[in-house]
N, C-alpha and C. Protein backbone atom coordinates (compact mmCIF):
# COMPACT_ATOMS: atom_id res chain seq x y z
N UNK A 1 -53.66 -12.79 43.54
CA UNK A 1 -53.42 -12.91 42.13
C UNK A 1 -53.71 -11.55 41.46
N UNK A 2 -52.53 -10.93 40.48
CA UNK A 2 -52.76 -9.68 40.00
C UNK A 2 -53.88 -9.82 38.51
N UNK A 3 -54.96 -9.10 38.65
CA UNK A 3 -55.25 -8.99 37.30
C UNK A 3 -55.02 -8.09 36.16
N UNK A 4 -55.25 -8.30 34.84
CA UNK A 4 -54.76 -7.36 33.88
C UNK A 4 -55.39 -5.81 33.72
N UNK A 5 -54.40 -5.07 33.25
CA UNK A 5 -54.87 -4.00 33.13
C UNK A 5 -56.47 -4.01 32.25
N UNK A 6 -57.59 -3.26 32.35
CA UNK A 6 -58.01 -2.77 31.36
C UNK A 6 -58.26 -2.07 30.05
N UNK A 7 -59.31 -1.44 29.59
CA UNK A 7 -58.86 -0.89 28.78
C UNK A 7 -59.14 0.80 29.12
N UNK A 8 -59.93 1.02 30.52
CA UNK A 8 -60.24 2.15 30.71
C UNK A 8 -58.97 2.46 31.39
N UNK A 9 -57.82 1.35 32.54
CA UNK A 9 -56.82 1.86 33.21
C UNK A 9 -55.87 1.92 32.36
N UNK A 10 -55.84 1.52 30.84
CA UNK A 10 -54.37 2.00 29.95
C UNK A 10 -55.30 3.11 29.67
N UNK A 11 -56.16 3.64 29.19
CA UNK A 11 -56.32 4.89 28.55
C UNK A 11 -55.68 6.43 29.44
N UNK A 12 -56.21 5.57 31.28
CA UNK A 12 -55.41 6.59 31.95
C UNK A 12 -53.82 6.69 32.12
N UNK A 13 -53.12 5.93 31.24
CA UNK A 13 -51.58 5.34 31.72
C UNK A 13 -51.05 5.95 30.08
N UNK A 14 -51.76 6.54 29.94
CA UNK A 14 -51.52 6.45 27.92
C UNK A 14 -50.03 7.26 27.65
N UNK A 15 -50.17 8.69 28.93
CA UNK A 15 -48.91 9.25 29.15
C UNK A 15 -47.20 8.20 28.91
N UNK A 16 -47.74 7.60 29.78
CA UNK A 16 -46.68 6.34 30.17
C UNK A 16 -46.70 5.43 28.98
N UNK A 17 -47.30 4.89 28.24
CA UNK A 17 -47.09 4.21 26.94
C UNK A 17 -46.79 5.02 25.84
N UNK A 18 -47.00 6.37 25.77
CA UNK A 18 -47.10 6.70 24.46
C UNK A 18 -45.34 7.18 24.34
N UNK A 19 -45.08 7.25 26.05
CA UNK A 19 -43.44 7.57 26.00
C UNK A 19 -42.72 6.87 25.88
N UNK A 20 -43.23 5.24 25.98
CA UNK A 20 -42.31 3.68 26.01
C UNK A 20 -42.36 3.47 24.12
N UNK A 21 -43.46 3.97 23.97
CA UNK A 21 -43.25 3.86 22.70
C UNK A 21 -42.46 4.90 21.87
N UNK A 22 -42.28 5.78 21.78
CA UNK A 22 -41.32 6.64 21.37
C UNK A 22 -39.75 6.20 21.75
N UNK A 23 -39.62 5.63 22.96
CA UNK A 23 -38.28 5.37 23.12
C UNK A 23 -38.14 4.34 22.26
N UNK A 24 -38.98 3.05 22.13
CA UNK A 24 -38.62 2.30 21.87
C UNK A 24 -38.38 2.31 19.78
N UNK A 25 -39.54 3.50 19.08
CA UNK A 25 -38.78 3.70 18.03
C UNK A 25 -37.88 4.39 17.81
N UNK A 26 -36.85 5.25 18.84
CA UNK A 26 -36.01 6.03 18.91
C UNK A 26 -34.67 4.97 18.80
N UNK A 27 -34.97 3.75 20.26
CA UNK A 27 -34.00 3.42 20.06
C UNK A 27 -33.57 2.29 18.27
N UNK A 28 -34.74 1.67 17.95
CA UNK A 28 -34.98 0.82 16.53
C UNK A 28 -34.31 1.81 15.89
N UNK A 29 -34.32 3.16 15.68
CA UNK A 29 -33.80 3.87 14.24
C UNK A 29 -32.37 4.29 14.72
N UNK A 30 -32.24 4.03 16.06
CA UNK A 30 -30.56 4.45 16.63
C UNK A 30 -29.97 2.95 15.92
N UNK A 31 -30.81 1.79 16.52
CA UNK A 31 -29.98 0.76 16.17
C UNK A 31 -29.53 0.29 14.42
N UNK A 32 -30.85 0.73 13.73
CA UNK A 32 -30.80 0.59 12.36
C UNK A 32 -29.65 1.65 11.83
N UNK A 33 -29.39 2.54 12.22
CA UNK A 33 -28.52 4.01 11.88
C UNK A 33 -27.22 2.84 12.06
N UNK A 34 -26.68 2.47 13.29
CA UNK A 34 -25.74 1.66 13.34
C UNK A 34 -25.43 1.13 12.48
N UNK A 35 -26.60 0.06 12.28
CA UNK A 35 -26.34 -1.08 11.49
C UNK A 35 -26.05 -0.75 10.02
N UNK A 36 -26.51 0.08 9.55
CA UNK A 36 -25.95 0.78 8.25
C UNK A 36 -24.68 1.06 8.26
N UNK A 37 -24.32 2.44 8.86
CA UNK A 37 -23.13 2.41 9.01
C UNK A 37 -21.98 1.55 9.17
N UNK A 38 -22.37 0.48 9.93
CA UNK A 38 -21.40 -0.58 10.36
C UNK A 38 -21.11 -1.52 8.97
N UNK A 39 -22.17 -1.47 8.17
CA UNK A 39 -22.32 -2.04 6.29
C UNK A 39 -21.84 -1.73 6.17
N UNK A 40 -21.30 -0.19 5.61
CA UNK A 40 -20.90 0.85 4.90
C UNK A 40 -19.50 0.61 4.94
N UNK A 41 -19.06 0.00 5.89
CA UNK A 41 -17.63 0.25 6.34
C UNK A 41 -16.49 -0.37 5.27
N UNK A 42 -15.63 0.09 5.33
CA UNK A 42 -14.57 -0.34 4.47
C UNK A 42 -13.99 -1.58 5.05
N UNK A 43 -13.82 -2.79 4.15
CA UNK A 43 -13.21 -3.84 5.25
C UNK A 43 -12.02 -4.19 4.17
N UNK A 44 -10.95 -4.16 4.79
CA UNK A 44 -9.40 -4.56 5.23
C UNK A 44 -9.42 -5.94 4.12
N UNK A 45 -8.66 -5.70 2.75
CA UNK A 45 -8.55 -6.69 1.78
C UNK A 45 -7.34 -7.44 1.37
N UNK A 46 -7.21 -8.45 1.63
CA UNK A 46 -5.91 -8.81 1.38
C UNK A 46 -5.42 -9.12 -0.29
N UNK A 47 -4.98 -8.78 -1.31
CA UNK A 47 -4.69 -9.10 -2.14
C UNK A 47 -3.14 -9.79 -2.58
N UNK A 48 -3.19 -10.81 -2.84
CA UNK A 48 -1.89 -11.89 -3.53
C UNK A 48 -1.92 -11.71 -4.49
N UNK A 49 -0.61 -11.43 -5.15
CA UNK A 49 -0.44 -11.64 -6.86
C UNK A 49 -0.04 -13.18 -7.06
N UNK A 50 -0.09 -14.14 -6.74
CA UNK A 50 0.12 -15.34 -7.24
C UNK A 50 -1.29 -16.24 -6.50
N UNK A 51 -1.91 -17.03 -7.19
CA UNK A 51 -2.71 -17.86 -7.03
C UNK A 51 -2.76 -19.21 -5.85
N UNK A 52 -1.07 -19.01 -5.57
CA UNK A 52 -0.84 -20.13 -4.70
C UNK A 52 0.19 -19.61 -3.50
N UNK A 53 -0.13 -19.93 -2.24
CA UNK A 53 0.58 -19.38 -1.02
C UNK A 53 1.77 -19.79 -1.20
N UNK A 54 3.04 -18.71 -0.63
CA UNK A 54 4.19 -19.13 -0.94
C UNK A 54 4.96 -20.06 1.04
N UNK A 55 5.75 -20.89 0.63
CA UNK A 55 5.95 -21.62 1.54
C UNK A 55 6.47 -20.20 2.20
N UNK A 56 6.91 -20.51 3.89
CA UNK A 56 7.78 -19.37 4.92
C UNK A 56 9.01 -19.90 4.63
N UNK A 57 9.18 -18.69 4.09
CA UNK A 57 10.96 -18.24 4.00
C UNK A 57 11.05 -18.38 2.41
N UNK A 58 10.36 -19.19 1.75
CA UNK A 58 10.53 -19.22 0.19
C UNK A 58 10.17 -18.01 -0.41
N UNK A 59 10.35 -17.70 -1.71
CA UNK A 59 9.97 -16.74 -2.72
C UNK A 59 10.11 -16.90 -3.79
N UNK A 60 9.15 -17.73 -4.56
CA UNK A 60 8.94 -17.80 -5.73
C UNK A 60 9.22 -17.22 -6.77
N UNK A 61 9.86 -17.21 -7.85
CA UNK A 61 10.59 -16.69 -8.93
C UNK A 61 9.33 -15.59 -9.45
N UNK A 62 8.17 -16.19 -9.75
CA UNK A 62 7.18 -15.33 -10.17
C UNK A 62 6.66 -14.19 -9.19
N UNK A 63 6.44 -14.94 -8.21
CA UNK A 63 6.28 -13.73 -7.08
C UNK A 63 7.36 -12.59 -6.79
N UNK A 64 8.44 -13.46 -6.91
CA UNK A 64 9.75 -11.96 -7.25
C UNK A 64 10.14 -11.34 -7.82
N UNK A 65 9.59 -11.39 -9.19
CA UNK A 65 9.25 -10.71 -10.03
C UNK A 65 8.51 -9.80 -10.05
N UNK A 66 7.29 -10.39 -9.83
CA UNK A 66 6.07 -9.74 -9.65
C UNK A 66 6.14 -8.07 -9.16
N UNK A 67 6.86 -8.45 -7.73
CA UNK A 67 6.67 -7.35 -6.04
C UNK A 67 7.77 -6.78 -6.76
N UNK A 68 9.51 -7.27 -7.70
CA UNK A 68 10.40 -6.16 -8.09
C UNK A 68 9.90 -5.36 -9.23
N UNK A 69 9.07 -6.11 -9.71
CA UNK A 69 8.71 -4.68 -10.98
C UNK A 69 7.80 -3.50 -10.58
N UNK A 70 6.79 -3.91 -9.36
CA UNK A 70 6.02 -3.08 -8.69
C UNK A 70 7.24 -2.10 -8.29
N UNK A 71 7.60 -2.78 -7.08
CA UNK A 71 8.80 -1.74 -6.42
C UNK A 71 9.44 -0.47 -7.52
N UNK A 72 10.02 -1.49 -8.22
CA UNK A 72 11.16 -0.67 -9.20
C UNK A 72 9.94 0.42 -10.04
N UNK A 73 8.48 0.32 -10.51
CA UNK A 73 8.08 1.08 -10.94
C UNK A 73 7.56 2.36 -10.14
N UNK A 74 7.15 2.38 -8.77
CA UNK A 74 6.63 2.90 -7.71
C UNK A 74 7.64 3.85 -7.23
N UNK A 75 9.41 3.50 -7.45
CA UNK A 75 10.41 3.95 -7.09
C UNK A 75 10.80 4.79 -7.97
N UNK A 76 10.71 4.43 -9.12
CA UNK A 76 11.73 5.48 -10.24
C UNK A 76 9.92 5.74 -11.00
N UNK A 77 9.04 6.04 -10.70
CA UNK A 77 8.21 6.55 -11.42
C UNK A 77 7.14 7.52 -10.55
N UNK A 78 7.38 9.15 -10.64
CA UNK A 78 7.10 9.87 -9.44
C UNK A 78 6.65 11.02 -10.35
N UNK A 79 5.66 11.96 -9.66
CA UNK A 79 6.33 13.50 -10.18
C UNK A 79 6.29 14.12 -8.46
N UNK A 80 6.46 15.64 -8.58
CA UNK A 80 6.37 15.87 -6.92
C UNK A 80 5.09 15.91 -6.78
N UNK A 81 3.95 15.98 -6.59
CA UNK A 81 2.66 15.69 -6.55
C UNK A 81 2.75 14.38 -6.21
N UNK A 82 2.80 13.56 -6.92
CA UNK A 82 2.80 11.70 -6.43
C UNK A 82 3.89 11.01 -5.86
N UNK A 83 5.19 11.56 -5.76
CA UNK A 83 6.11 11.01 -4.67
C UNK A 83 5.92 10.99 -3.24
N UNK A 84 5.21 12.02 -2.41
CA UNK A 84 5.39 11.49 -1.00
C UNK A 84 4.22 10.41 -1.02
N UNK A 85 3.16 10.25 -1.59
CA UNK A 85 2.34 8.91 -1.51
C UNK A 85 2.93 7.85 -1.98
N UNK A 86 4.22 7.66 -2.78
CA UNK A 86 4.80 6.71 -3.32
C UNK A 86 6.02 6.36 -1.82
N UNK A 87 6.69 7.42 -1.28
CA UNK A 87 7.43 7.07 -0.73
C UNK A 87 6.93 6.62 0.54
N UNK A 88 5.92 7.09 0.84
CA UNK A 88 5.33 6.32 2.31
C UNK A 88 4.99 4.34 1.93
N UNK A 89 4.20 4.46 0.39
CA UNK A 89 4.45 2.97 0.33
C UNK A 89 5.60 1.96 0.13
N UNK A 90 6.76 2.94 -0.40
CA UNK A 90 8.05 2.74 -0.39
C UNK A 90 8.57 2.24 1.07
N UNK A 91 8.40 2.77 1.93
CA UNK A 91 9.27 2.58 3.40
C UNK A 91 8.14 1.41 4.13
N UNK A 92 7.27 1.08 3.29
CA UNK A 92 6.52 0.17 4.49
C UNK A 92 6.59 -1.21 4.10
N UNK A 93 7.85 -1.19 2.37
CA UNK A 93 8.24 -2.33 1.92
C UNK A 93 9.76 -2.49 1.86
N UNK A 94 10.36 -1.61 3.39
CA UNK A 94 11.78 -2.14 3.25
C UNK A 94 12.28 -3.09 4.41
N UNK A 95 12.83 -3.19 4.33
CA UNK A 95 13.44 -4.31 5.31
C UNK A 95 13.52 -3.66 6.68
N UNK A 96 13.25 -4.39 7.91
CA UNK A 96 13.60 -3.59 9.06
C UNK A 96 15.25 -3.37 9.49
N UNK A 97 16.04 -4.00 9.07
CA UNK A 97 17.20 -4.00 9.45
C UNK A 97 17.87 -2.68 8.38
N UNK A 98 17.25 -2.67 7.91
CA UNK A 98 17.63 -1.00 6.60
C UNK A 98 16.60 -0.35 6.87
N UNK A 99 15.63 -0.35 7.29
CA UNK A 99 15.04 0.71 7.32
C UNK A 99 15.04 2.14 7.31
N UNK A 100 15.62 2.01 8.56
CA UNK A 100 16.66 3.91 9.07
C UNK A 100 17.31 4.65 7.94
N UNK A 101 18.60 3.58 7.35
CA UNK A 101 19.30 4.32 6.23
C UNK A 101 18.55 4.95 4.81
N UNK A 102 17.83 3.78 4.50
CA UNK A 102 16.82 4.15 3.49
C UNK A 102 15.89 4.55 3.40
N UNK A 103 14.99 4.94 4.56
CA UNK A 103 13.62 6.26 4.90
C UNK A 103 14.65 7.33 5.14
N UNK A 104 15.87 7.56 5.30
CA UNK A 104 16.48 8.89 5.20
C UNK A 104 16.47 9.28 3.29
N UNK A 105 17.34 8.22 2.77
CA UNK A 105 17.49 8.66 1.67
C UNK A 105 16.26 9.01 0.55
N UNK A 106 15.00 8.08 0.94
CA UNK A 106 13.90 8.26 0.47
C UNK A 106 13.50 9.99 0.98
N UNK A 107 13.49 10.03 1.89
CA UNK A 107 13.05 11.51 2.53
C UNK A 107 13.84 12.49 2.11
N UNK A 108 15.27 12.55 1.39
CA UNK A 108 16.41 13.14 1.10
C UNK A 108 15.64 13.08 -0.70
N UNK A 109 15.84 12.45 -1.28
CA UNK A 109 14.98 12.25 -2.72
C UNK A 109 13.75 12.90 -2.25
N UNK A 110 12.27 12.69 -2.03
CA UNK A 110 11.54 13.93 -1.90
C UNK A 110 11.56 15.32 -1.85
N UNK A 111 12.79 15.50 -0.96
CA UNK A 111 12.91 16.88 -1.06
C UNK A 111 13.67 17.77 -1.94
N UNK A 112 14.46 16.68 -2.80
CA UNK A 112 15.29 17.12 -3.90
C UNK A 112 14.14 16.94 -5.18
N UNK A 113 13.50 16.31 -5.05
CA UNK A 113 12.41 16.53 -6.01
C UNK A 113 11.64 17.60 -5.91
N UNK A 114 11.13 18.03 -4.58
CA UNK A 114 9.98 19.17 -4.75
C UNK A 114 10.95 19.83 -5.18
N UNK A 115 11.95 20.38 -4.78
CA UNK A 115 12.52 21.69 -4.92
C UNK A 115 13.43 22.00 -6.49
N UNK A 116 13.43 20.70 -7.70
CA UNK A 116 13.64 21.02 -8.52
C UNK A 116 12.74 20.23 -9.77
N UNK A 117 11.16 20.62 -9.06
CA UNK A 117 10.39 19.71 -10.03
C UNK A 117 10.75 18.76 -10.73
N UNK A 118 11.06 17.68 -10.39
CA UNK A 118 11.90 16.78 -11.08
C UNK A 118 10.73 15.19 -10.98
N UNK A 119 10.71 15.19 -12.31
CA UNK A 119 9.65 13.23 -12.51
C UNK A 119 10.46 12.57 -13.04
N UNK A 120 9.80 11.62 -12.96
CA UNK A 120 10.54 10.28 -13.56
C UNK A 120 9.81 9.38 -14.50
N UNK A 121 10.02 8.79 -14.75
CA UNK A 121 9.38 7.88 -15.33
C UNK A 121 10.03 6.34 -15.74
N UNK A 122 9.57 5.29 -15.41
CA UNK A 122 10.36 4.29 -15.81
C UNK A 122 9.28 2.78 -16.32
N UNK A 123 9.85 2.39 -17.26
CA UNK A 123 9.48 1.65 -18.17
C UNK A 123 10.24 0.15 -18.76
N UNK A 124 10.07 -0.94 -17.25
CA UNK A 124 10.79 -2.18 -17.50
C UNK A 124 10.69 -2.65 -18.80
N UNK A 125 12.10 -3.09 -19.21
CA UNK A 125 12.13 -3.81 -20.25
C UNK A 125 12.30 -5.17 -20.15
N UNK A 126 12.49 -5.77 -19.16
CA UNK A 126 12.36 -7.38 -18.92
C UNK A 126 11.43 -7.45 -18.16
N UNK A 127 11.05 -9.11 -17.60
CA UNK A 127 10.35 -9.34 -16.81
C UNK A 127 11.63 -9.51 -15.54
N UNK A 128 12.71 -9.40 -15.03
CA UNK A 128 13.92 -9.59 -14.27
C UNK A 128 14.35 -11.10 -14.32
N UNK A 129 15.62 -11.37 -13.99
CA UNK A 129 16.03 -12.72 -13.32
C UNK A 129 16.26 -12.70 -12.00
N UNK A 130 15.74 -13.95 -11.96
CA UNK A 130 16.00 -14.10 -10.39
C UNK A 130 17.14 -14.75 -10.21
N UNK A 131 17.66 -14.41 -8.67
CA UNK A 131 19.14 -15.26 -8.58
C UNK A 131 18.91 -15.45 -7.30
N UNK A 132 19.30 -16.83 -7.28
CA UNK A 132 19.42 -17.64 -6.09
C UNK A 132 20.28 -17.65 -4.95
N UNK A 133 21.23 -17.04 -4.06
CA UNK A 133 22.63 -17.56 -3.35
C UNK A 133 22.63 -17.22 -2.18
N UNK A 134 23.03 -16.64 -1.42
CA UNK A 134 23.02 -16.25 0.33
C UNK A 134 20.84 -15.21 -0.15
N UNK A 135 20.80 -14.79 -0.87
CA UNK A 135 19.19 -14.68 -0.84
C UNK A 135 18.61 -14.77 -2.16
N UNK A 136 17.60 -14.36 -2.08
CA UNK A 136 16.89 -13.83 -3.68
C UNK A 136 16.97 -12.49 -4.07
N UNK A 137 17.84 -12.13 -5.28
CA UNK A 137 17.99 -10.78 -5.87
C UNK A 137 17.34 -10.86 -6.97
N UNK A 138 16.29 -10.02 -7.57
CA UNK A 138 15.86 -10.17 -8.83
C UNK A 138 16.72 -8.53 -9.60
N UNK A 139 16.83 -8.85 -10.50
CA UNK A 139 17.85 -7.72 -11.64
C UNK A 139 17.26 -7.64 -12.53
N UNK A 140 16.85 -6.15 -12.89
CA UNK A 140 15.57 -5.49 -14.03
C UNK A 140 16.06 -4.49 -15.00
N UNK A 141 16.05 -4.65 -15.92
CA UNK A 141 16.28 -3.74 -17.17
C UNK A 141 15.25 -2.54 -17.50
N UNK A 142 15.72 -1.57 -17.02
CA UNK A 142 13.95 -0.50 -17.46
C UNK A 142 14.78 0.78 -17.86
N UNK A 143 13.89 1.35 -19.04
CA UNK A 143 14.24 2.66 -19.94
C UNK A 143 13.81 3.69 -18.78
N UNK A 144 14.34 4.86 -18.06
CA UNK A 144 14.18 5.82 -16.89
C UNK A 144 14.41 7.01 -18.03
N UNK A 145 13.18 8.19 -17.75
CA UNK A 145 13.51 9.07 -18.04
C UNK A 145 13.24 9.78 -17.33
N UNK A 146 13.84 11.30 -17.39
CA UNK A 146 14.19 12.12 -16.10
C UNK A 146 13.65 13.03 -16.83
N UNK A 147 12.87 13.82 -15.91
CA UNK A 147 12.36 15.46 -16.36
C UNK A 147 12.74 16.23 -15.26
N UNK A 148 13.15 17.71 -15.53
CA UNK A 148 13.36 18.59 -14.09
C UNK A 148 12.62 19.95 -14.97
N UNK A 149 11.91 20.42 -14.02
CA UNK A 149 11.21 21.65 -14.65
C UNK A 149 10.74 22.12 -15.95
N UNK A 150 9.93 20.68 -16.36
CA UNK A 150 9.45 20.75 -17.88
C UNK A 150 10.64 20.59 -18.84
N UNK A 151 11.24 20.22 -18.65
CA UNK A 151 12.16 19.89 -19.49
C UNK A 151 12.96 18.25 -19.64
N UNK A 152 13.40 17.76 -20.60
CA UNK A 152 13.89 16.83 -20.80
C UNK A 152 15.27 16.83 -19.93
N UNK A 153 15.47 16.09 -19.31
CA UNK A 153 17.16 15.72 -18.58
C UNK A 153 17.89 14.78 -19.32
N UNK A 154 17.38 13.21 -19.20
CA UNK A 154 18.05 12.19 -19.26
C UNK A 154 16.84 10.83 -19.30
N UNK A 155 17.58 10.79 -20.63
CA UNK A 155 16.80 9.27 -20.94
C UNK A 155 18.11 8.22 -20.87
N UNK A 156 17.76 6.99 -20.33
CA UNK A 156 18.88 6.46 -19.68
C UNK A 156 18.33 4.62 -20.15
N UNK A 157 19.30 3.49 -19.95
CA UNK A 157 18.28 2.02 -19.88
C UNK A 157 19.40 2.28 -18.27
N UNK A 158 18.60 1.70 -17.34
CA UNK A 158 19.14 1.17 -16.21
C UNK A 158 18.81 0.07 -15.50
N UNK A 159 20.02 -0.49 -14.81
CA UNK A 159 19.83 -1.77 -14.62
C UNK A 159 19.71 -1.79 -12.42
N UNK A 160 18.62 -2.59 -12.35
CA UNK A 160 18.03 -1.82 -11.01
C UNK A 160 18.34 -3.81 -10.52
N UNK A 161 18.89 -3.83 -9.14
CA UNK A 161 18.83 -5.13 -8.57
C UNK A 161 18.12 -4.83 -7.24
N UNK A 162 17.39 -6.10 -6.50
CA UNK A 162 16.97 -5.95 -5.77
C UNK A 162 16.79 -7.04 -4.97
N UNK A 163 17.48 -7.11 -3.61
CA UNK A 163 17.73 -7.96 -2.81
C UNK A 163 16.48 -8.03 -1.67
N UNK A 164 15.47 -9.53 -1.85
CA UNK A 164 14.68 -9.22 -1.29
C UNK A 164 14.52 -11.03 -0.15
N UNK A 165 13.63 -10.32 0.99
CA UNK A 165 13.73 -11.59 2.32
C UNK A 165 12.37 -11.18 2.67
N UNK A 166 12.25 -12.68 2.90
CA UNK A 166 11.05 -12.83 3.80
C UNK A 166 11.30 -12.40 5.08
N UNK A 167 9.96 -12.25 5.05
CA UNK A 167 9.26 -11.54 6.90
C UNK A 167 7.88 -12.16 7.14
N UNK A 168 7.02 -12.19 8.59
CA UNK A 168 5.93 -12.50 8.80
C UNK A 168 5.48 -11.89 8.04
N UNK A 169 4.36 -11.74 7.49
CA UNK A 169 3.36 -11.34 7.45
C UNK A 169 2.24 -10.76 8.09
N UNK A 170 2.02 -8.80 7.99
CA UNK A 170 1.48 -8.21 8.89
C UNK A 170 0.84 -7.64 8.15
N UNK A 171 -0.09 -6.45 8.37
CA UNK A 171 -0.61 -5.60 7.56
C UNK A 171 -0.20 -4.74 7.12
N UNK A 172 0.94 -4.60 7.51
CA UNK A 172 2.09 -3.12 6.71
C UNK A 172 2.83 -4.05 5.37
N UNK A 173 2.92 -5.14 6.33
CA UNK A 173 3.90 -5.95 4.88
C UNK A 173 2.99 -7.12 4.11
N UNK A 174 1.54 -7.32 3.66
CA UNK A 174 0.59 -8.78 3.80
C UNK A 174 1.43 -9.43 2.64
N UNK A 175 2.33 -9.03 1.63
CA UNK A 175 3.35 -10.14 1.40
C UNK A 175 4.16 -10.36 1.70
N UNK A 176 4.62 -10.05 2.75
CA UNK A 176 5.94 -10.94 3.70
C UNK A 176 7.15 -10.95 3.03
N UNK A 177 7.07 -10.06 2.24
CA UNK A 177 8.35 -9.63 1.01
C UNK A 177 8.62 -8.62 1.24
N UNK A 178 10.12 -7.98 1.67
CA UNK A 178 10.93 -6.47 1.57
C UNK A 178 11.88 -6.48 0.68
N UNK A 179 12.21 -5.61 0.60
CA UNK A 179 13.75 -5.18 0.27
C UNK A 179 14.67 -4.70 1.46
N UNK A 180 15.64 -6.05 0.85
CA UNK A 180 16.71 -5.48 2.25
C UNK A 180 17.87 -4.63 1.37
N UNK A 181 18.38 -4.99 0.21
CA UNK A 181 18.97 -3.68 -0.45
C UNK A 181 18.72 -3.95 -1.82
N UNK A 182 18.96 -2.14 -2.44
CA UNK A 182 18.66 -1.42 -3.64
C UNK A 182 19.88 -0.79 -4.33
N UNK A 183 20.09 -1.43 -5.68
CA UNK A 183 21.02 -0.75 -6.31
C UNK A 183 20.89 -0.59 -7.62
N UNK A 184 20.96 0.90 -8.02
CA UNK A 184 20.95 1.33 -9.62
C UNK A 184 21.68 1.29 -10.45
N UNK A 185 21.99 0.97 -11.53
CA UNK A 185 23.23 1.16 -12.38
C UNK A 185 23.29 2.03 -14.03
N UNK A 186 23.43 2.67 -13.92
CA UNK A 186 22.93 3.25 -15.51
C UNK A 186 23.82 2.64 -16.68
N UNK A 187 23.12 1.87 -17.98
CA UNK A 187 24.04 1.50 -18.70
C UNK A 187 24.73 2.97 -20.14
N UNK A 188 25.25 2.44 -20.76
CA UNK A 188 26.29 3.61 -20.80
C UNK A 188 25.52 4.30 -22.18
N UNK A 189 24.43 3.70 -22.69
CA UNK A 189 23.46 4.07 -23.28
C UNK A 189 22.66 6.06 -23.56
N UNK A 190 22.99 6.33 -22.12
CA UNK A 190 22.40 7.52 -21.57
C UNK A 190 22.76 8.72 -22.67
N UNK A 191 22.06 9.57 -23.13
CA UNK A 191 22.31 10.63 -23.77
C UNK A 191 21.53 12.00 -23.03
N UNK A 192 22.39 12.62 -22.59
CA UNK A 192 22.26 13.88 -21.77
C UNK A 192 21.52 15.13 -22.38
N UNK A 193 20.70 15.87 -21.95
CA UNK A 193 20.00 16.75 -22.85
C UNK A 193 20.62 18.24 -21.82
């Protein structure tokens, strides 16, 4: 039968404890360091603009509203400073079956913007209608004005439609809403500077 240490054989072992103890608050402030950090962390938020989940494959009149006035403002409202952060969120809300054509033309618009300082600005004047038939298109009325190198261009009302389909739901898309196509129309309103 083993008996316990003393207190004269730990005093000779003290080497050996005083190093178990150091590890062992080395490792407590490694693990606490973690555990902070691991707090700290940014966690992944899902936000819905409507209060109530929309059925799969449906899209709610309000909800299509909602995502086309975002879009349409995010799209026609830039300067070159804030367009390539607009257009990266631009391409991660288009449709996959357009994708290709329209991250060209988006990337084609950026670069015609840096190179003739050119903003925008746009300012819906409806809330859109929605229309029902082979999909959901919502159609938006918004005042666009155009600046190119400090200067006034074109104040315009234009009429912006937007043909939009459900998709799963992922983290590039967490409303399951794209645009599969985009079309502008300027009404005849426009006075040229």
């Amino acid at each position: 039968m083993r008996r316990f240490f003393s207190l004269d054989e730990l005093l000779q072992r003290r080497d050996l404890l005083l190093a178990a103890l150091v590890a062992t608050i080395a490792l407590d402030l490694l693990l606490g360091l973690a555990l902070v950090v691991k707090s700290m962390e940014r966690r992944p938020i899902l936000v819905l603009p409507q209060e109530t989940l929309a059925d799969p494959g449906d899209i709610g009149d309000e909800t299509a509203r909602d995502f086309a006035r975002l879009f349409v403002t995010t799209f026609d409202t830039y300067t070159p400073a804030t367009l390539p952060a607009a257009t990266e969120w631009l391409k991660r809300r288009l449709s996959p079956r357009t994708w290709t054509e329209a991250s060209e033309g988006l990337d084609r618009r950026l670069a015609i913007a840096r190179e003739g300082r050119m903003s925008s600005l746009v300012v819906p004047l409806d809330d859109g209608a929605v229309e029902r038939g082979s999909g959901v298109t919502v159609t938006m009325r918004a005042r666009r004005t155009v600046v190119i190198a400090d200067r006034l261009s074109r104040e315009s009302t234009a009429v912006y439609r937007l043909a939009l389909e459900r998709i799963a739901p992922t983290a590039a898309h967490p409303s399951g809403i794209v645009v599969a196509s985009q079309s502008v129309e300027e009404v005849k309103d426009e006075i040229p500077r």
